[in-house]
PDB file of N, CA and C in Angstrom:
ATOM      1  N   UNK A   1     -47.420  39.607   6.223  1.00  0.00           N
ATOM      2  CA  UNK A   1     -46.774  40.821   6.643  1.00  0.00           C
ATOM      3  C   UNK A   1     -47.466  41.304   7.916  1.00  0.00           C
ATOM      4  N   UNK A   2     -46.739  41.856   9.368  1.00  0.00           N
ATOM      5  CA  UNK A   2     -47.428  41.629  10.168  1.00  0.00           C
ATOM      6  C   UNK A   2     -47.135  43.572   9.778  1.00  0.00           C
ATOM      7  N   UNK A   3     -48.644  43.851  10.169  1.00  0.00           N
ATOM      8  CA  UNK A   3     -49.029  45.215  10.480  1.00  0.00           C
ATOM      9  C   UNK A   3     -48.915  45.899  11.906  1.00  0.00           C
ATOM     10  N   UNK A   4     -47.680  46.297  12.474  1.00  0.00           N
ATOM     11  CA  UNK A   4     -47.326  46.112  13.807  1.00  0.00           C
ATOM     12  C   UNK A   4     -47.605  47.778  14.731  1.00  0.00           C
ATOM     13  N   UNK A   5     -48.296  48.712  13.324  1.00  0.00           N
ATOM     14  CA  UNK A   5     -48.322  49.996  14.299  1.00  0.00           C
ATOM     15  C   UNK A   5     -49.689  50.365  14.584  1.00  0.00           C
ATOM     16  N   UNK A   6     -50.218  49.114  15.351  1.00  0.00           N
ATOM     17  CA  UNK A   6     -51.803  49.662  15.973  1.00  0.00           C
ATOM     18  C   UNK A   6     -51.305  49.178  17.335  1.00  0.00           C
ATOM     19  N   UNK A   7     -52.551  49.808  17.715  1.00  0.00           N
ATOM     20  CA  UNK A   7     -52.337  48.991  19.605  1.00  0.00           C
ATOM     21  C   UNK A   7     -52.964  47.614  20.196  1.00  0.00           C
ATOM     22  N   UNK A   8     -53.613  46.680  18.855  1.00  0.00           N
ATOM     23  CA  UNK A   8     -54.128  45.895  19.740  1.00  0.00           C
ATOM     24  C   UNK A   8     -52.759  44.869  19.944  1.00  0.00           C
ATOM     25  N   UNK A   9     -51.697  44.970  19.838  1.00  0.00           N
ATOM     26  CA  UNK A   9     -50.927  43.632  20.832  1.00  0.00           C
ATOM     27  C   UNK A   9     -51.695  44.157  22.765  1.00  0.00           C
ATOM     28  N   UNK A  10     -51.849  45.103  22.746  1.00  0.00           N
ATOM     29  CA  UNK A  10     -52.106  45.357  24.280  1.00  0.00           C
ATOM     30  C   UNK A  10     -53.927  45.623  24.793  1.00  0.00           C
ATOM     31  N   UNK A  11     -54.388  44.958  23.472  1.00  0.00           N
ATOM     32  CA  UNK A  11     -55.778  45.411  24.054  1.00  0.00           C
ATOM     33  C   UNK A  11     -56.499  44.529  24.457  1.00  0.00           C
ATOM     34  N   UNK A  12     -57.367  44.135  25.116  1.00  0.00           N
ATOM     35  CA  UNK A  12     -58.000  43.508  25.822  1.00  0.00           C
ATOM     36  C   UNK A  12     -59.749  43.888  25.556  1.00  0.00           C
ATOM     37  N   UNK A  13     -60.527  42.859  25.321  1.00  0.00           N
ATOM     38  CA  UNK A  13     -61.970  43.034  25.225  1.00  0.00           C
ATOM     39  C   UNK A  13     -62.810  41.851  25.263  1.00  0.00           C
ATOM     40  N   UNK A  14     -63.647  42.258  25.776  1.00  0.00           N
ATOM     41  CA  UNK A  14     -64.938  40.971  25.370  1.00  0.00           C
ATOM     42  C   UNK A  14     -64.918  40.659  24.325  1.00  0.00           C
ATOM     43  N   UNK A  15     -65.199  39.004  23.922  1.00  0.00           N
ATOM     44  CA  UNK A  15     -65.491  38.596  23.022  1.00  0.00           C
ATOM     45  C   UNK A  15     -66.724  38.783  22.316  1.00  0.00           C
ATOM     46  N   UNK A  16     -67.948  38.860  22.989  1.00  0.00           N
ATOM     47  CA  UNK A  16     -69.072  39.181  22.069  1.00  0.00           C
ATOM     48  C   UNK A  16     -68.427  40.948  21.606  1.00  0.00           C
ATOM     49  N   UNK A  17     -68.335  41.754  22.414  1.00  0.00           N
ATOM     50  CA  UNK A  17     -68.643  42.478  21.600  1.00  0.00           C
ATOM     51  C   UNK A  17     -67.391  43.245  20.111  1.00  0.00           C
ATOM     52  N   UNK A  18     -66.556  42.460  20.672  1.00  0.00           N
ATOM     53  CA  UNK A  18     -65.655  42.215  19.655  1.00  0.00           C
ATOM     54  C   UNK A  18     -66.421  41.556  18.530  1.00  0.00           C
ATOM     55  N   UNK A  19     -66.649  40.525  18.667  1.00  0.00           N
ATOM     56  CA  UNK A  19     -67.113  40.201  17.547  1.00  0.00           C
ATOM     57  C   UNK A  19     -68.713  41.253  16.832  1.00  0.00           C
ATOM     58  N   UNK A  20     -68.620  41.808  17.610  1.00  0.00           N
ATOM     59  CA  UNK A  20     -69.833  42.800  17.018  1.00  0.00           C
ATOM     60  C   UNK A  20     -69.219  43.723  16.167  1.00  0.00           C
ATOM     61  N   UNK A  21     -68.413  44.303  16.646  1.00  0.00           N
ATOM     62  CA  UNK A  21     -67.628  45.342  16.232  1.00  0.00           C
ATOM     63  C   UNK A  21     -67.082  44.689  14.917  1.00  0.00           C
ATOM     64  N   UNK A  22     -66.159  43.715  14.573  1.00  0.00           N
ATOM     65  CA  UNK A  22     -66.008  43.393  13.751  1.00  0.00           C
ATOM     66  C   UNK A  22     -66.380  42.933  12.538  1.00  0.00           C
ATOM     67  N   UNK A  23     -67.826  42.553  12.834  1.00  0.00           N
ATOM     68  CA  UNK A  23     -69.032  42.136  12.081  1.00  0.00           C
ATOM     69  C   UNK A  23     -68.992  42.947  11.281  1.00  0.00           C
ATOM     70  N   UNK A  24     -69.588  44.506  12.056  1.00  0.00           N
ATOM     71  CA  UNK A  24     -69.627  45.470  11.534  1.00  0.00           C
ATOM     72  C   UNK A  24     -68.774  46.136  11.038  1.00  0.00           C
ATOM     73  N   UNK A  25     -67.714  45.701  10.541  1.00  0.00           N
ATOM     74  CA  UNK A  25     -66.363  46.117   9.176  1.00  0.00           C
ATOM     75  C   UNK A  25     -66.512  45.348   8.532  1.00  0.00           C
ATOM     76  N   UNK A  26     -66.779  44.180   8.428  1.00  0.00           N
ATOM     77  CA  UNK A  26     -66.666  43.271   7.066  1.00  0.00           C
ATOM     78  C   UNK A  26     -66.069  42.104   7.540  1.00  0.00           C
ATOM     79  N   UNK A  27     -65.256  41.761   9.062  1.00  0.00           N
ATOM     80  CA  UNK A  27     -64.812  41.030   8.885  1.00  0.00           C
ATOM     81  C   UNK A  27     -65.938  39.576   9.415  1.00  0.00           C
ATOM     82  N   UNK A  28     -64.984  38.566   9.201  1.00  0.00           N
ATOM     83  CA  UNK A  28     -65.484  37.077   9.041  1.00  0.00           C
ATOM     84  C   UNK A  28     -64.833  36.428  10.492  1.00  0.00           C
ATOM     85  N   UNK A  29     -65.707  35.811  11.095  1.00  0.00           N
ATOM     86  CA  UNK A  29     -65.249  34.839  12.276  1.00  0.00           C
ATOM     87  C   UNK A  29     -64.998  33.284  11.871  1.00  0.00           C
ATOM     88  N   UNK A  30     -63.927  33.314  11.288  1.00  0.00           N
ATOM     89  CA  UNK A  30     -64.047  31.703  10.622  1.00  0.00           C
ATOM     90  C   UNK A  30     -64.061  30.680  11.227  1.00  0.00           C
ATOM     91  N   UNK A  31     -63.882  29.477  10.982  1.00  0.00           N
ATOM     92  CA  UNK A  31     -63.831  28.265  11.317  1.00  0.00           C
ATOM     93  C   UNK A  31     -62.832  28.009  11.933  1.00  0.00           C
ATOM     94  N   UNK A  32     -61.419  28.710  11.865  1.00  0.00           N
ATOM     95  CA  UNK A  32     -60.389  28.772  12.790  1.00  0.00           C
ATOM     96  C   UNK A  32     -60.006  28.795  14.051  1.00  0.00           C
ATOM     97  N   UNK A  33     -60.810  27.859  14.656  1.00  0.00           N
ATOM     98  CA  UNK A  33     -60.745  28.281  15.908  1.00  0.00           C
ATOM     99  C   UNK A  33     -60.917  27.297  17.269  1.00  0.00           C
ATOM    100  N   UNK A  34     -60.279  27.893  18.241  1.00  0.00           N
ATOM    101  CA  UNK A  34     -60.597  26.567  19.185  1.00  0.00           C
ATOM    102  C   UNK A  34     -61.077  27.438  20.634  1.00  0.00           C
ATOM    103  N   UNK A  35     -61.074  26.869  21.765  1.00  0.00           N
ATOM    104  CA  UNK A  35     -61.637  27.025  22.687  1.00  0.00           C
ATOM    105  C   UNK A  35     -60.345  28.153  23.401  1.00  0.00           C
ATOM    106  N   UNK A  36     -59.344  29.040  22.534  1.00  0.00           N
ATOM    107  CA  UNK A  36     -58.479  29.791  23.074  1.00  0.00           C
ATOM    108  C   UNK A  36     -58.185  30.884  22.280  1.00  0.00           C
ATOM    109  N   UNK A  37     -58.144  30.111  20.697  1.00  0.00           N
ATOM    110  CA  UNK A  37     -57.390  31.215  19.994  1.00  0.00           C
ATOM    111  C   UNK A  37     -58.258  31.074  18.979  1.00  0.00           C
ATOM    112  N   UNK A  38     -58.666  32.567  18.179  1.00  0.00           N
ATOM    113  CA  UNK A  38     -59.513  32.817  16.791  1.00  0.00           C
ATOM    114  C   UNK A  38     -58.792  33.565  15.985  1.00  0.00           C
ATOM    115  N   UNK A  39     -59.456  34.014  14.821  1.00  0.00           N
ATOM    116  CA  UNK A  39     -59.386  34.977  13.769  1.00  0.00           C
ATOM    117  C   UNK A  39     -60.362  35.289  12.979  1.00  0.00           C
ATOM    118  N   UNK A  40     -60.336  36.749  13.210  1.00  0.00           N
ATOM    119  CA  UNK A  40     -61.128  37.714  12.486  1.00  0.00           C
ATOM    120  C   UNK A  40     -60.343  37.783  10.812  1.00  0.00           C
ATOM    121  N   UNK A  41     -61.193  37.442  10.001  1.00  0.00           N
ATOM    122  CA  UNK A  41     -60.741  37.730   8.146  1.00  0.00           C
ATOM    123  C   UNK A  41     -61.500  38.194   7.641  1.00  0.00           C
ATOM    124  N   UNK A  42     -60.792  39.361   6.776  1.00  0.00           N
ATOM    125  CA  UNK A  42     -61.764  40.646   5.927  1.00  0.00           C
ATOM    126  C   UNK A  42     -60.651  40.274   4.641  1.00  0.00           C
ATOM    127  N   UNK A  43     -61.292  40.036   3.568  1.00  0.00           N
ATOM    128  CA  UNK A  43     -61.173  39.478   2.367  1.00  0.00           C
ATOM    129  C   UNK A  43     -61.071  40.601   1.684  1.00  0.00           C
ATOM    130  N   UNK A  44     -59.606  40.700   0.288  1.00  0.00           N
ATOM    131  CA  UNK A  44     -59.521  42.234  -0.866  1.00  0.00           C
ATOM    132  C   UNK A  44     -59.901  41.348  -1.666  1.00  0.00           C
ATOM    133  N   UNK A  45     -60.158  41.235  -2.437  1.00  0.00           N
ATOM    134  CA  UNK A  45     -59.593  40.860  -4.207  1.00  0.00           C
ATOM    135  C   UNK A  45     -59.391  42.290  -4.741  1.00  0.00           C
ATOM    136  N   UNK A  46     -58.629  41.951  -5.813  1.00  0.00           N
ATOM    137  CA  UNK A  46     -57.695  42.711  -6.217  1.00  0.00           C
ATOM    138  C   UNK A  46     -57.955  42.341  -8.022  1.00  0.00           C
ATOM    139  N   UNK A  47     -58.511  42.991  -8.817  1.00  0.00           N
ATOM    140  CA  UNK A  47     -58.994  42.741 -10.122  1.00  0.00           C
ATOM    141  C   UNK A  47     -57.573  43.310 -10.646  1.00  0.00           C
ATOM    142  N   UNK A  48     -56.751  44.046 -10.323  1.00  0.00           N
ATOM    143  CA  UNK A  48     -55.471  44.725 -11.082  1.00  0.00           C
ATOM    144  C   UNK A  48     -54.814  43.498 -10.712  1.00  0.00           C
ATOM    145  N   UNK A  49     -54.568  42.925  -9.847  1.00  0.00           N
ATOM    146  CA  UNK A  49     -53.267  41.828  -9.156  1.00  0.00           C
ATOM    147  C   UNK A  49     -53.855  39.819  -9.770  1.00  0.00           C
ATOM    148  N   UNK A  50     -53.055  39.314  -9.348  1.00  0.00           N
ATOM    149  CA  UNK A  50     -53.598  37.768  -9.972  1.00  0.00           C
ATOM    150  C   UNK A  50     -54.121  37.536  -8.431  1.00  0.00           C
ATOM    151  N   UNK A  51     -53.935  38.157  -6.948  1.00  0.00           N
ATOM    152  CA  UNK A  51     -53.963  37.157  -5.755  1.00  0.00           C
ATOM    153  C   UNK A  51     -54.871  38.020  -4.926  1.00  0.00           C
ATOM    154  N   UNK A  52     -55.493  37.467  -4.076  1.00  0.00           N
ATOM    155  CA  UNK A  52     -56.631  37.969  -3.506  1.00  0.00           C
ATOM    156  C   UNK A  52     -55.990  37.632  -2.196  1.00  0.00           C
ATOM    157  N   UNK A  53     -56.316  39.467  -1.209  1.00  0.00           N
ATOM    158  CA  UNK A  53     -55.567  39.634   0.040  1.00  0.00           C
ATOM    159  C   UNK A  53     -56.614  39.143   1.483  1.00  0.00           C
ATOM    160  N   UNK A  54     -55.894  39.180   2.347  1.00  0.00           N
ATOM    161  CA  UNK A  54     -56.717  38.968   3.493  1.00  0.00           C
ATOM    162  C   UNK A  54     -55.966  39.525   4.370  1.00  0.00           C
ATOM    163  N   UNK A  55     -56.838  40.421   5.249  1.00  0.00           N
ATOM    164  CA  UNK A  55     -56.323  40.670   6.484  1.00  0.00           C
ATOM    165  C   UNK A  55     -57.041  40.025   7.849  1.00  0.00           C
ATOM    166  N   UNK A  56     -55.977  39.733   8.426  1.00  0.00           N
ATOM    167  CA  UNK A  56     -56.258  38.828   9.363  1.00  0.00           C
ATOM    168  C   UNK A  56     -55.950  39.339  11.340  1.00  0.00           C
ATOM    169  N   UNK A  57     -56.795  39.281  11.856  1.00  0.00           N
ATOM    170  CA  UNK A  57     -56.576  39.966  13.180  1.00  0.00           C
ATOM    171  C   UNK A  57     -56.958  38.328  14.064  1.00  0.00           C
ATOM    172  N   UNK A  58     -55.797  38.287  15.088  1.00  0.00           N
ATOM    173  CA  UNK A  58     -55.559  36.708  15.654  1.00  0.00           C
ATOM    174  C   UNK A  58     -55.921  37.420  17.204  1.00  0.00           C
ATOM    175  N   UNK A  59     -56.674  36.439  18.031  1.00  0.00           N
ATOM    176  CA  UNK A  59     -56.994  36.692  19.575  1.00  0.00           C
ATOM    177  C   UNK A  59     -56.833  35.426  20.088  1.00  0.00           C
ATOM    178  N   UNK A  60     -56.550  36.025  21.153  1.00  0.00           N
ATOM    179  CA  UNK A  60     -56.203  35.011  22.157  1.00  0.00           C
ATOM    180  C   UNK A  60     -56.729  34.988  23.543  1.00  0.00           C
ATOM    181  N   UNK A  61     -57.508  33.570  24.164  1.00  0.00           N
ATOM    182  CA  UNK A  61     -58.623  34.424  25.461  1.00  0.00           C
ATOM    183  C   UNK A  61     -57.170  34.505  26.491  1.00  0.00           C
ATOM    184  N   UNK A  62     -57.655  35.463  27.504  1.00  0.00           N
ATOM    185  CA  UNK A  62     -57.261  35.507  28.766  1.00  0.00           C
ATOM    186  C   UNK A  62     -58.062  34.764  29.507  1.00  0.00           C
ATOM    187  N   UNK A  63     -59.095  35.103  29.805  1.00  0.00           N
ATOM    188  CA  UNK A  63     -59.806  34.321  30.882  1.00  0.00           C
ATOM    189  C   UNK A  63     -61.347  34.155  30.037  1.00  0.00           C
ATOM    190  N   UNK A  64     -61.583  32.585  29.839  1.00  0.00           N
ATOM    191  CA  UNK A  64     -63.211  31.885  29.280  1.00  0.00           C
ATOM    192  C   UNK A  64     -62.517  31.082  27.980  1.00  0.00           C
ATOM    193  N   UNK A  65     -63.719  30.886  27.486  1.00  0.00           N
ATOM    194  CA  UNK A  65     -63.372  30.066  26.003  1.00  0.00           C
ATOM    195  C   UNK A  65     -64.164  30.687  25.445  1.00  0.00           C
ATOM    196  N   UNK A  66     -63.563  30.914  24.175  1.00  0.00           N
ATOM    197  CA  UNK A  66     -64.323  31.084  22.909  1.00  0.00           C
ATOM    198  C   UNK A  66     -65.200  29.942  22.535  1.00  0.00           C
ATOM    199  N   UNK A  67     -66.568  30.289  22.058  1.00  0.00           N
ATOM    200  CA  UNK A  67     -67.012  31.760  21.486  1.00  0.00           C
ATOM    201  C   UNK A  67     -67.970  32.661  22.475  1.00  0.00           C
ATOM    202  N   UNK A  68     -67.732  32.472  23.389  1.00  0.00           N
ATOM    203  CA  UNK A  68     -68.516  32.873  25.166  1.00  0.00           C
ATOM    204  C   UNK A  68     -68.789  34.313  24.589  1.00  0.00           C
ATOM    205  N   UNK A  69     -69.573  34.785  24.685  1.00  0.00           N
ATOM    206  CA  UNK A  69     -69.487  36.792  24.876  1.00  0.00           C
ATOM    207  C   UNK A  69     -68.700  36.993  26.186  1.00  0.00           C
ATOM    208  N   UNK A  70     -68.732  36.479  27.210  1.00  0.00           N
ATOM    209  CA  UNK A  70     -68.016  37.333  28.389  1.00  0.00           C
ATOM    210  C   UNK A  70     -66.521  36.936  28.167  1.00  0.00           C
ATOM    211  N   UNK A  71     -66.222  36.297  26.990  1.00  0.00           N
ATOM    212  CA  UNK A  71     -64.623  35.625  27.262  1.00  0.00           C
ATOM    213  C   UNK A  71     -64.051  36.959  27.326  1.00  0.00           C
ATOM    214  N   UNK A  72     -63.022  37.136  27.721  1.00  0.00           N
ATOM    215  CA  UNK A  72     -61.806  37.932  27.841  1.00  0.00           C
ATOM    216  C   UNK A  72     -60.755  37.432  26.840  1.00  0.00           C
ATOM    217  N   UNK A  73     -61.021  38.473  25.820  1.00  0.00           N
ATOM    218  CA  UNK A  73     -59.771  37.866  24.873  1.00  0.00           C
ATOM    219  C   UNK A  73     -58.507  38.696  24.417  1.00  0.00           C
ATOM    220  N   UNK A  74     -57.615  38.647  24.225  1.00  0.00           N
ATOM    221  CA  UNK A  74     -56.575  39.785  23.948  1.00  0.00           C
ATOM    222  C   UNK A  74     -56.291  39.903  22.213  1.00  0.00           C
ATOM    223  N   UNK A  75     -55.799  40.769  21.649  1.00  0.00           N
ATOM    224  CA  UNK A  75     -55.951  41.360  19.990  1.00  0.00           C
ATOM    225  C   UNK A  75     -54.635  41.086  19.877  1.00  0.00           C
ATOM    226  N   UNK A  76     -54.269  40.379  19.141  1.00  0.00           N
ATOM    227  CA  UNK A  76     -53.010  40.176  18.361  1.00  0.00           C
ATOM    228  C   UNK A  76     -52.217  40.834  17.187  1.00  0.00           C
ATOM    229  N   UNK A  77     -51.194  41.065  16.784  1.00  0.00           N
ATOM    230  CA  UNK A  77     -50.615  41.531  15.835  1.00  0.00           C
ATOM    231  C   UNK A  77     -51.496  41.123  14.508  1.00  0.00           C
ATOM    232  N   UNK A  78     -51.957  42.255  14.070  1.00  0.00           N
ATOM    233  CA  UNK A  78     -53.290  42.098  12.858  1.00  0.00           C
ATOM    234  C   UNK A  78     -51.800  41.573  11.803  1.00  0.00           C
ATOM    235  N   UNK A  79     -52.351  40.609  10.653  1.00  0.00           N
ATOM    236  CA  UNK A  79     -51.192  40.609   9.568  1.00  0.00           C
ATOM    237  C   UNK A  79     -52.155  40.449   7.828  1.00  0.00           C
ATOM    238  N   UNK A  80     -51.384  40.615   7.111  1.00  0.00           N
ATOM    239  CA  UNK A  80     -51.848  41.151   5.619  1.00  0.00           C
ATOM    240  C   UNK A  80     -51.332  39.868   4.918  1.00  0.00           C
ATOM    241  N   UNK A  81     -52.446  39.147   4.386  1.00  0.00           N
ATOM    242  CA  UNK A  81     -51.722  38.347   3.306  1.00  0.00           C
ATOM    243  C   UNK A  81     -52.522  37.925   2.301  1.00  0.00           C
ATOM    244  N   UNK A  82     -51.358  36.885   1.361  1.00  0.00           N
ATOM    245  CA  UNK A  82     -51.776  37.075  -0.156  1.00  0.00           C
ATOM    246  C   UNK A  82     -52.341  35.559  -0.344  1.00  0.00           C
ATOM    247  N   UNK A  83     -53.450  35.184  -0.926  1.00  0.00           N
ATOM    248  CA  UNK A  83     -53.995  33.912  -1.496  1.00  0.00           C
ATOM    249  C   UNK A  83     -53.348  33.172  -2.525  1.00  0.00           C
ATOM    250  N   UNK A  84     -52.399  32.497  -2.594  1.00  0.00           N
ATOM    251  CA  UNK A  84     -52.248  31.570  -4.333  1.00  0.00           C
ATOM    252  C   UNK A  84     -53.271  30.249  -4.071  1.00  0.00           C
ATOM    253  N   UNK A  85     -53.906  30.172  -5.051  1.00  0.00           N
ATOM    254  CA  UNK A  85     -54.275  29.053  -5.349  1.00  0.00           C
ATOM    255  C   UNK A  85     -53.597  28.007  -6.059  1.00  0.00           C
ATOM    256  N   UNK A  86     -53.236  26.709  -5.315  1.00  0.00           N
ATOM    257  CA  UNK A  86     -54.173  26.208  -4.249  1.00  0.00           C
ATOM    258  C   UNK A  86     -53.529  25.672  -3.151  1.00  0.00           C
ATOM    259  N   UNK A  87     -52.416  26.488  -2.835  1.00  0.00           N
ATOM    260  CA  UNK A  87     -51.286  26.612  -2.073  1.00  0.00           C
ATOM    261  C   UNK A  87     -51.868  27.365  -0.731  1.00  0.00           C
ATOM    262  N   UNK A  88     -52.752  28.355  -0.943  1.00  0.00           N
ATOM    263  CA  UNK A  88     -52.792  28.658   0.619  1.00  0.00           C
ATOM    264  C   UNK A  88     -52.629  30.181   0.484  1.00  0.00           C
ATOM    265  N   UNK A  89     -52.431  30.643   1.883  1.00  0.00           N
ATOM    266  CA  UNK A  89     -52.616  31.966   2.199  1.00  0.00           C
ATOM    267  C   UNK A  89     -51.038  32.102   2.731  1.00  0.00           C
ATOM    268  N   UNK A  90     -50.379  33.427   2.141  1.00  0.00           N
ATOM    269  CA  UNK A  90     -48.583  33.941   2.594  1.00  0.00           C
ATOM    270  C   UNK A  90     -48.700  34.727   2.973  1.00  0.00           C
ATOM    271  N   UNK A  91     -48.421  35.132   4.417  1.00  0.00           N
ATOM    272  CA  UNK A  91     -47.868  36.265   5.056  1.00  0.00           C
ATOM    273  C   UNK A  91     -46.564  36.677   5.137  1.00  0.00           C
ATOM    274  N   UNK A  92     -45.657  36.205   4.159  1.00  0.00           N
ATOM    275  CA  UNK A  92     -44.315  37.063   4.327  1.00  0.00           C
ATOM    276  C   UNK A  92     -44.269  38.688   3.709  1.00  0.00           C
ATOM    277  N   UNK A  93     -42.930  39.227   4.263  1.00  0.00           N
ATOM    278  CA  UNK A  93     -43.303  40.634   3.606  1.00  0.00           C
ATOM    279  C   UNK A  93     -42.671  40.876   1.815  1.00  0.00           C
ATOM    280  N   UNK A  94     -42.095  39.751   1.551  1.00  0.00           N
ATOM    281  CA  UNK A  94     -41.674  39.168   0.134  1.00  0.00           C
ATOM    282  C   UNK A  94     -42.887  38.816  -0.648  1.00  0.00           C
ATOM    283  N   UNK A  95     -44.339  39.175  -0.230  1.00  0.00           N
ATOM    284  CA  UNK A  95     -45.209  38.914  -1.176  1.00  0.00           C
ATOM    285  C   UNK A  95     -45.619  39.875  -2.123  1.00  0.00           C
ATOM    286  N   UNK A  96     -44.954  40.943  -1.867  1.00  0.00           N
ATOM    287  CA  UNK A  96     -45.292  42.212  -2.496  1.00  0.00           C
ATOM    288  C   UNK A  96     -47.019  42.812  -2.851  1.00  0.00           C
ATOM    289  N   UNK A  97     -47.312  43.333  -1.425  1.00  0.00           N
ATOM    290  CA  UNK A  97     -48.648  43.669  -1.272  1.00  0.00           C
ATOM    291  C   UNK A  97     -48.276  45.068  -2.118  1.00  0.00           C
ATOM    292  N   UNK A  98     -49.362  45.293  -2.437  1.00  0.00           N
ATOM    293  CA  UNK A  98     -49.486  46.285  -3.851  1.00  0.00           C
ATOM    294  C   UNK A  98     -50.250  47.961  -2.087  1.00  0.00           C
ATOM    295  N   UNK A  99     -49.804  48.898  -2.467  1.00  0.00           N
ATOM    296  CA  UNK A  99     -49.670  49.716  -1.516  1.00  0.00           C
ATOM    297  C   UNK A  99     -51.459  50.213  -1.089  1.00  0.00           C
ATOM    298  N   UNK A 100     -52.264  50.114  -1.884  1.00  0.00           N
ATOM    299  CA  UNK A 100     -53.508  50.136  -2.181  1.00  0.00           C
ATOM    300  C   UNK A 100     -54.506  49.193  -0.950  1.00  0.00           C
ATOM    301  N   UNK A 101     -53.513  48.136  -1.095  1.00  0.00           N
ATOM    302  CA  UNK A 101     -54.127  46.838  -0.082  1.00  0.00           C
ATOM    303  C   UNK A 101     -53.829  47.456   1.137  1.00  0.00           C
ATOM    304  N   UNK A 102     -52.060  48.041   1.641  1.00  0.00           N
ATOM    305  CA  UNK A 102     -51.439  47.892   2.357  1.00  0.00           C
ATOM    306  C   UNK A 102     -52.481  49.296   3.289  1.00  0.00           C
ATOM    307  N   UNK A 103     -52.823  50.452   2.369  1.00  0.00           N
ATOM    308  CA  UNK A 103     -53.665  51.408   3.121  1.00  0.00           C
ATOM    309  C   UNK A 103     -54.983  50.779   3.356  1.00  0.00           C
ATOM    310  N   UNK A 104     -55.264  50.279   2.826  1.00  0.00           N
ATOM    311  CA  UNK A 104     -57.003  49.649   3.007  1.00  0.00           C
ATOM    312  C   UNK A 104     -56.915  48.660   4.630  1.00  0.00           C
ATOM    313  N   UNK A 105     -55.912  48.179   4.521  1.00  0.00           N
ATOM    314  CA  UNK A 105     -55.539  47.682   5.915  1.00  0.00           C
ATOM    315  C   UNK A 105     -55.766  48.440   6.663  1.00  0.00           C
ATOM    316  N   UNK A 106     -54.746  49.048   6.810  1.00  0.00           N
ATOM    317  CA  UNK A 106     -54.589  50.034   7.776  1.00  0.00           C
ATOM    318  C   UNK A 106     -55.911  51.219   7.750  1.00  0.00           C
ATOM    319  N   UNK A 107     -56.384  51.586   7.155  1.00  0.00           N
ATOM    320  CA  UNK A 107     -58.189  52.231   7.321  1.00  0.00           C
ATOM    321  C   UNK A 107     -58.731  51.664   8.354  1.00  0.00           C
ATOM    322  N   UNK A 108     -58.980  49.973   7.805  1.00  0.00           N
ATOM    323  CA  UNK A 108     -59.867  49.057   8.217  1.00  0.00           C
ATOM    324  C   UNK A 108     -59.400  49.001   9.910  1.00  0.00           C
ATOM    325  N   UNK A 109     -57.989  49.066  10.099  1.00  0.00           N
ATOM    326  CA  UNK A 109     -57.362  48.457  11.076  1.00  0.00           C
ATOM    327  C   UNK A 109     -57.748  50.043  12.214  1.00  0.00           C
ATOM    328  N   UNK A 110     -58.075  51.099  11.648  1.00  0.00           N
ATOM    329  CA  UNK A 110     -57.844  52.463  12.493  1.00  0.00           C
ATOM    330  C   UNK A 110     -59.329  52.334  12.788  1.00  0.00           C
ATOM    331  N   UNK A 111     -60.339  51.869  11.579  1.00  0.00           N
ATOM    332  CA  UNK A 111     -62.128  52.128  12.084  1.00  0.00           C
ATOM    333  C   UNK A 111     -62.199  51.246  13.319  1.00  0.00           C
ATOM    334  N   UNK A 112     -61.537  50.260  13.145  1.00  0.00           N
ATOM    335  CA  UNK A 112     -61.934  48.890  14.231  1.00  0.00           C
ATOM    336  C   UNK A 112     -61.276  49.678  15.708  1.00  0.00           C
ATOM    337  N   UNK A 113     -60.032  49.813  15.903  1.00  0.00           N
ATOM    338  CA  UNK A 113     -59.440  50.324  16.752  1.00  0.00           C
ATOM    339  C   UNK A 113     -60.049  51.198  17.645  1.00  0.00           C
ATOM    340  N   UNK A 114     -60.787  52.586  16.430  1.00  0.00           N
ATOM    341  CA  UNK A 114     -62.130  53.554  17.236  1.00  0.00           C
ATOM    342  C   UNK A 114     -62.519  53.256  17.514  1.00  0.00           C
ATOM    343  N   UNK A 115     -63.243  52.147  16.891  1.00  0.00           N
ATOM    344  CA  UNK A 115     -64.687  51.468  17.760  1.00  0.00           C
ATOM    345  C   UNK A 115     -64.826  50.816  18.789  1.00  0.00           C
ATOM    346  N   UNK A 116     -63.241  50.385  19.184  1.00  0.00           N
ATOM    347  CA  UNK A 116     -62.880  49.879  20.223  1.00  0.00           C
ATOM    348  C   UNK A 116     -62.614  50.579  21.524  1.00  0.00           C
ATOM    349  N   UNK A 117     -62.461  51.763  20.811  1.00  0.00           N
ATOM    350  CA  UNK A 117     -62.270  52.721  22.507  1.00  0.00           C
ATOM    351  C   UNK A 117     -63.499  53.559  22.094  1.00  0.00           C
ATOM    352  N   UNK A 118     -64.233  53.579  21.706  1.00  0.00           N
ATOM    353  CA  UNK A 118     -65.406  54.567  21.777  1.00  0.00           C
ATOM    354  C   UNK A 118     -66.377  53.952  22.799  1.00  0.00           C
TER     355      UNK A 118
END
């Protein structure tokens, strides 16, 4: 489910300190990644639900390669999704994120955002 009412489709930042910032919420710089495009993942489980959520924020450099600190990278449409095991991770909006997840997103998605223009 793509979470489409923040501003990073238009934001622009360094990569190190992006990744600082993000550190510092919880999220994860995974293995996903190549010399252009990454993702930031901050992990729910959900003890009421059977599927454990992830929100996921995708970048893309403008100018350098990842994982450079000076890269120039741009913030992508953050999106919300659900784990089945051992099928994988679903981002459709037919997964029925439980509304709990859907605000915890969006928290997570407003602290990062501040910290980004502060």
């Amino acid at each position: 489910m793509k979470l489409t009412d923040f501003h990073f489709p238009d934001k622009e930042v360094g990569f190190g300190p992006l990744l600082d910032v993000m550190r510092d919420h919880g999220f994860i710089f995974g293995e996903q990644w190549d010399y252009e495009r990454a993702t930031f993942d901050f992990k729910m489980p959900d003890e009421s639900d059977p599927g454990t959520f992830y929100l996921r924020v995708p970048v893309f450099t403008v100018n350098g390669d990842i994982p450079h600190d000076e890269t120039l990278v741009k913030l992508m449409t953050p999106m919300l999704g659900r784990h089945y095991y051992p099928h994988g991770v679903e981002y459709g909006e037919e997964e029925g994120f439980p509304d709990k997840i859907i605000n915890r997103s969006k928290q997570k998605l407003s602290a990062i955002d501040e910290a980004l223009n502060g």
